[in-house]
C-alpha atoms as a PDB file:
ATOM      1  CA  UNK A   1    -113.398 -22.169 183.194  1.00  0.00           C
ATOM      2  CA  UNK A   2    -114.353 -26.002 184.313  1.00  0.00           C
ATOM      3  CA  UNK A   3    -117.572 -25.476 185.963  1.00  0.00           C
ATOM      4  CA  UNK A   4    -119.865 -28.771 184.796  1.00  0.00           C
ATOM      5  CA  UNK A   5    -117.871 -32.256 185.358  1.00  0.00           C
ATOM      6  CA  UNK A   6    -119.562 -35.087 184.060  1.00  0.00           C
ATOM      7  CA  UNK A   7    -117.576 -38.343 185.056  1.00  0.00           C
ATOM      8  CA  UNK A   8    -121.088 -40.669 184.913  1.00  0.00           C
ATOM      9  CA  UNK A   9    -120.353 -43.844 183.281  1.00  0.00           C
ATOM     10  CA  UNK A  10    -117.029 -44.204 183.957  1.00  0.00           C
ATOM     11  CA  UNK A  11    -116.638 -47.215 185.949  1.00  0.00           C
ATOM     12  CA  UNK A  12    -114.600 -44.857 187.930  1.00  0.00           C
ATOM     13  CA  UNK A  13    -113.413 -46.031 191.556  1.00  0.00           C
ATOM     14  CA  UNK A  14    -112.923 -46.962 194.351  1.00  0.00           C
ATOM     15  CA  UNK A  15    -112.603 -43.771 196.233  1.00  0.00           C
ATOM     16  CA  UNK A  16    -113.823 -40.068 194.929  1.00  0.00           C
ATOM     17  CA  UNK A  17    -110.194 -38.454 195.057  1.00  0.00           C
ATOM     18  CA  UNK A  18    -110.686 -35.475 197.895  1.00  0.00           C
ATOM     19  CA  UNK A  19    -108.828 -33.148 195.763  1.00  0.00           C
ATOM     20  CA  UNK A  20    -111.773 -32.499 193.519  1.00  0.00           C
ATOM     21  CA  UNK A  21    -113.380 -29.776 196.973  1.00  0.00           C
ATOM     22  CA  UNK A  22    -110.385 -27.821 195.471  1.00  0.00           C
ATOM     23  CA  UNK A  23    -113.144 -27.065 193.089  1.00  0.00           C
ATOM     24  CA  UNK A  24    -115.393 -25.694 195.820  1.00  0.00           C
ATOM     25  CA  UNK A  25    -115.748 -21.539 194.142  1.00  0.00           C
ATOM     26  CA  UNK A  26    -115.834 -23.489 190.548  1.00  0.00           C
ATOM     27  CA  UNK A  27    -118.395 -26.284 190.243  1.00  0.00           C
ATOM     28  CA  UNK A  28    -122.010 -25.865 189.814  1.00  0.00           C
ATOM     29  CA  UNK A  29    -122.511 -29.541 188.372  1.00  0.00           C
ATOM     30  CA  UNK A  30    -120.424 -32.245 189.369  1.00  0.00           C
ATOM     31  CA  UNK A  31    -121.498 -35.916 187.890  1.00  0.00           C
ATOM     32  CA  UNK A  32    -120.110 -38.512 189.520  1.00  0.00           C
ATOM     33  CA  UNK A  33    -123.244 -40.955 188.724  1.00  0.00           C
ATOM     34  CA  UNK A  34    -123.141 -44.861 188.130  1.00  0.00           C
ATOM     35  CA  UNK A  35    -119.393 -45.588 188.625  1.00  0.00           C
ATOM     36  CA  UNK A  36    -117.902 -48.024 190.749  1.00  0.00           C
ATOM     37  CA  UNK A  37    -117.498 -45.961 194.276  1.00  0.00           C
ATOM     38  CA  UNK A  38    -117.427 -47.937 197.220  1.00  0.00           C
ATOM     39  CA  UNK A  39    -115.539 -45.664 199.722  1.00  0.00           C
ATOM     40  CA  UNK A  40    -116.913 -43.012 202.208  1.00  0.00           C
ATOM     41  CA  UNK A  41    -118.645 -39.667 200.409  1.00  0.00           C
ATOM     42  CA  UNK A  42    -115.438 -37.196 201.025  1.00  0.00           C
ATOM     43  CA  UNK A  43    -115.866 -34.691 203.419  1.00  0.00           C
ATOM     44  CA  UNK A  44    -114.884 -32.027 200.830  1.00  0.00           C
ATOM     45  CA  UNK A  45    -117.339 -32.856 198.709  1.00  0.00           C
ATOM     46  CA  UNK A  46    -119.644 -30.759 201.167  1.00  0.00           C
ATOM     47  CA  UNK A  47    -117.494 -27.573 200.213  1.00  0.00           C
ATOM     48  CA  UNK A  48    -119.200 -27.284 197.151  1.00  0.00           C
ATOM     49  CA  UNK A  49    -121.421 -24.238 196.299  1.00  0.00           C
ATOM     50  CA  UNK A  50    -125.001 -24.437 198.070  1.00  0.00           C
ATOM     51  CA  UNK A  51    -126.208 -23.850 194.539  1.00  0.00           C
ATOM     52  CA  UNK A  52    -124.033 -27.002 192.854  1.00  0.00           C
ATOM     53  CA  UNK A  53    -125.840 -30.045 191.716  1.00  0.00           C
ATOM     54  CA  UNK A  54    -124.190 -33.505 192.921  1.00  0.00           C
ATOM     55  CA  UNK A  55    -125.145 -36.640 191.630  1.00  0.00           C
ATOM     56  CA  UNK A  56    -123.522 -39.861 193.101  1.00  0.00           C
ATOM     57  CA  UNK A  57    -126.308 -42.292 192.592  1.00  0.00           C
ATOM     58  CA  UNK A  58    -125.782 -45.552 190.876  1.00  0.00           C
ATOM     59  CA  UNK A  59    -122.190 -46.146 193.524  1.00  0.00           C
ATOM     60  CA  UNK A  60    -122.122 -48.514 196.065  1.00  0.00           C
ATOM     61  CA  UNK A  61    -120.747 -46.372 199.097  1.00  0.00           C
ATOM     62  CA  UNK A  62    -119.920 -47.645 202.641  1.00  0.00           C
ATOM     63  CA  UNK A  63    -123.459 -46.920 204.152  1.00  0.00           C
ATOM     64  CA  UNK A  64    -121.599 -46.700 207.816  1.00  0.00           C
ATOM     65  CA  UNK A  65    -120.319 -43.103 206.921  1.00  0.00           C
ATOM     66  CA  UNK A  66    -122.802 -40.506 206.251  1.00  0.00           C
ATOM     67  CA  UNK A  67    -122.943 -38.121 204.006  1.00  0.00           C
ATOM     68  CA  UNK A  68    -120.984 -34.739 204.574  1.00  0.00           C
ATOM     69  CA  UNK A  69    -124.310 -32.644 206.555  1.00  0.00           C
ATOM     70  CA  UNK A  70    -123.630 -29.570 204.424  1.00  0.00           C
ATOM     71  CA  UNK A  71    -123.976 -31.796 201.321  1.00  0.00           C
ATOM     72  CA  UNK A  72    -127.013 -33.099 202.589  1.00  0.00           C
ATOM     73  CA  UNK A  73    -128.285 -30.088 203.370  1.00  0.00           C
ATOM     74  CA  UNK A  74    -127.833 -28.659 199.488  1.00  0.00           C
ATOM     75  CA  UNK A  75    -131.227 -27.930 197.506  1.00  0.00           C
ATOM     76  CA  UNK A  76    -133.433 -27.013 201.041  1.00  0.00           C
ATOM     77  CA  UNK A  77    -133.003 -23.396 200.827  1.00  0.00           C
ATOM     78  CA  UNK A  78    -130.592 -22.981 197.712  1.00  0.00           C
ATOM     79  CA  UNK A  79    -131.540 -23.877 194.490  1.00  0.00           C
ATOM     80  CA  UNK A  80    -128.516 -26.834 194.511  1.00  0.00           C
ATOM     81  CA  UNK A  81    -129.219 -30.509 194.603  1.00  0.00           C
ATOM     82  CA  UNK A  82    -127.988 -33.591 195.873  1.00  0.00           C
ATOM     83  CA  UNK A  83    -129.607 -37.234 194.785  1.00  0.00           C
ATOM     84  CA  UNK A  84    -129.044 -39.039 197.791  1.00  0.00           C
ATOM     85  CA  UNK A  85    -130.006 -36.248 200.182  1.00  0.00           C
ATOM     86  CA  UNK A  86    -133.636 -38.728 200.918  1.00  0.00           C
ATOM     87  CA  UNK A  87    -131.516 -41.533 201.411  1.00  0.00           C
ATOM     88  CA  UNK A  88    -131.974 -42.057 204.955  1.00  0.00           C
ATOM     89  CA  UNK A  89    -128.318 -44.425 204.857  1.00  0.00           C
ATOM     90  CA  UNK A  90    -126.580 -41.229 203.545  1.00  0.00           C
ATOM     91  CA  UNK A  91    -128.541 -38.359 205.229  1.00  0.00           C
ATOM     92  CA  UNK A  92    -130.573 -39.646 207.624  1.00  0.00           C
ATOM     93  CA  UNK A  93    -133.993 -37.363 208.763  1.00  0.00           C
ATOM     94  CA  UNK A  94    -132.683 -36.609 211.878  1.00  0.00           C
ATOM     95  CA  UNK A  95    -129.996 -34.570 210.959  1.00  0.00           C
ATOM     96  CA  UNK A  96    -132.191 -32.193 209.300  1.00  0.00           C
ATOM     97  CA  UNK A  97    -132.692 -29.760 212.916  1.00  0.00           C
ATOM     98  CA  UNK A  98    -128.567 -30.031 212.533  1.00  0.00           C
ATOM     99  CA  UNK A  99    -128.443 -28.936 209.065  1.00  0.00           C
ATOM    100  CA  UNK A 100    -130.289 -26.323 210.218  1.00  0.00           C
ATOM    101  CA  UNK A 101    -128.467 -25.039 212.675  1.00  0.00           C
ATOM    102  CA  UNK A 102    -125.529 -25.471 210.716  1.00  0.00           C
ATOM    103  CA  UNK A 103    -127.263 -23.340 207.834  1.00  0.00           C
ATOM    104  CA  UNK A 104    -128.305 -21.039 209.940  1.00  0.00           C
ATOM    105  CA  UNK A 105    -124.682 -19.836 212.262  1.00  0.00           C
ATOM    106  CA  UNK A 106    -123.086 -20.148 208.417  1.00  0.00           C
ATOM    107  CA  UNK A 107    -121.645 -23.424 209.032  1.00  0.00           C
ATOM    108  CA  UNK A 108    -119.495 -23.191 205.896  1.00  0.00           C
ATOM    109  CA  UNK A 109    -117.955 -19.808 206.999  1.00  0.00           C
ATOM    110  CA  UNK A 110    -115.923 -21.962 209.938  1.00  0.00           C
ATOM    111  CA  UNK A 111    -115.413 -24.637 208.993  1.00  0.00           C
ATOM    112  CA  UNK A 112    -113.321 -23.808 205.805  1.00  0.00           C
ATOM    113  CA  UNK A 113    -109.741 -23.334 206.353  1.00  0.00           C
END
């Protein structure tokens, strides 16, 4: 069962295809690290487990899309982590009282089809 992906290195790009939050119940480490993204951070990316690592550092994404807020709110109570979450042009501070409330009515409960 695939549950690391490590695509770092790749010169993979431009877009992360969306298809890979099909993953969502499988991945704890996904990889995407110093490729050639430029697109938005896919929303489905944020389906991941709470407890998944996700490293996109080292991509050049369109800074005028944020970060999905569940993603960005991986690693503050879970023991998952995302390496742009204290990048303010991905997951700006302010969002954090939203990722809480988010966490807190189980956010990811409705919102997944």
């Amino acid at each position: 069962q695939l549950n690391h992906m490590d695509l770092s290195d790749n010169e993979l790009g431009p877009t992360i295809p969306r298809e890979i939050g099909k993953l969502k119940d499988k991945l704890i480490l996904l990889d995407l690290s110093n490729n050639t993204f430029t697109s938005r951070i896919p929303s489905e990316l944020g389906s991941l487990q709470s407890d998944a690592t996700v490293r996109l550092a080292g991509n050049r994404f369109d800074s005028t899309f944020l970060a999905p807020l569940s993603l960005c709110s991986v690693g503050q109570d879970s023991v998952g982590y995302f390496d742009l979450s204290n990048q303010p042009k991905y997951c700006p501070s302010e969002r954090a009282a939203l990722a809480d409330f988010f966490n807190e009515a189980k956010g990811l409960e409705w919102t997944e089809s």
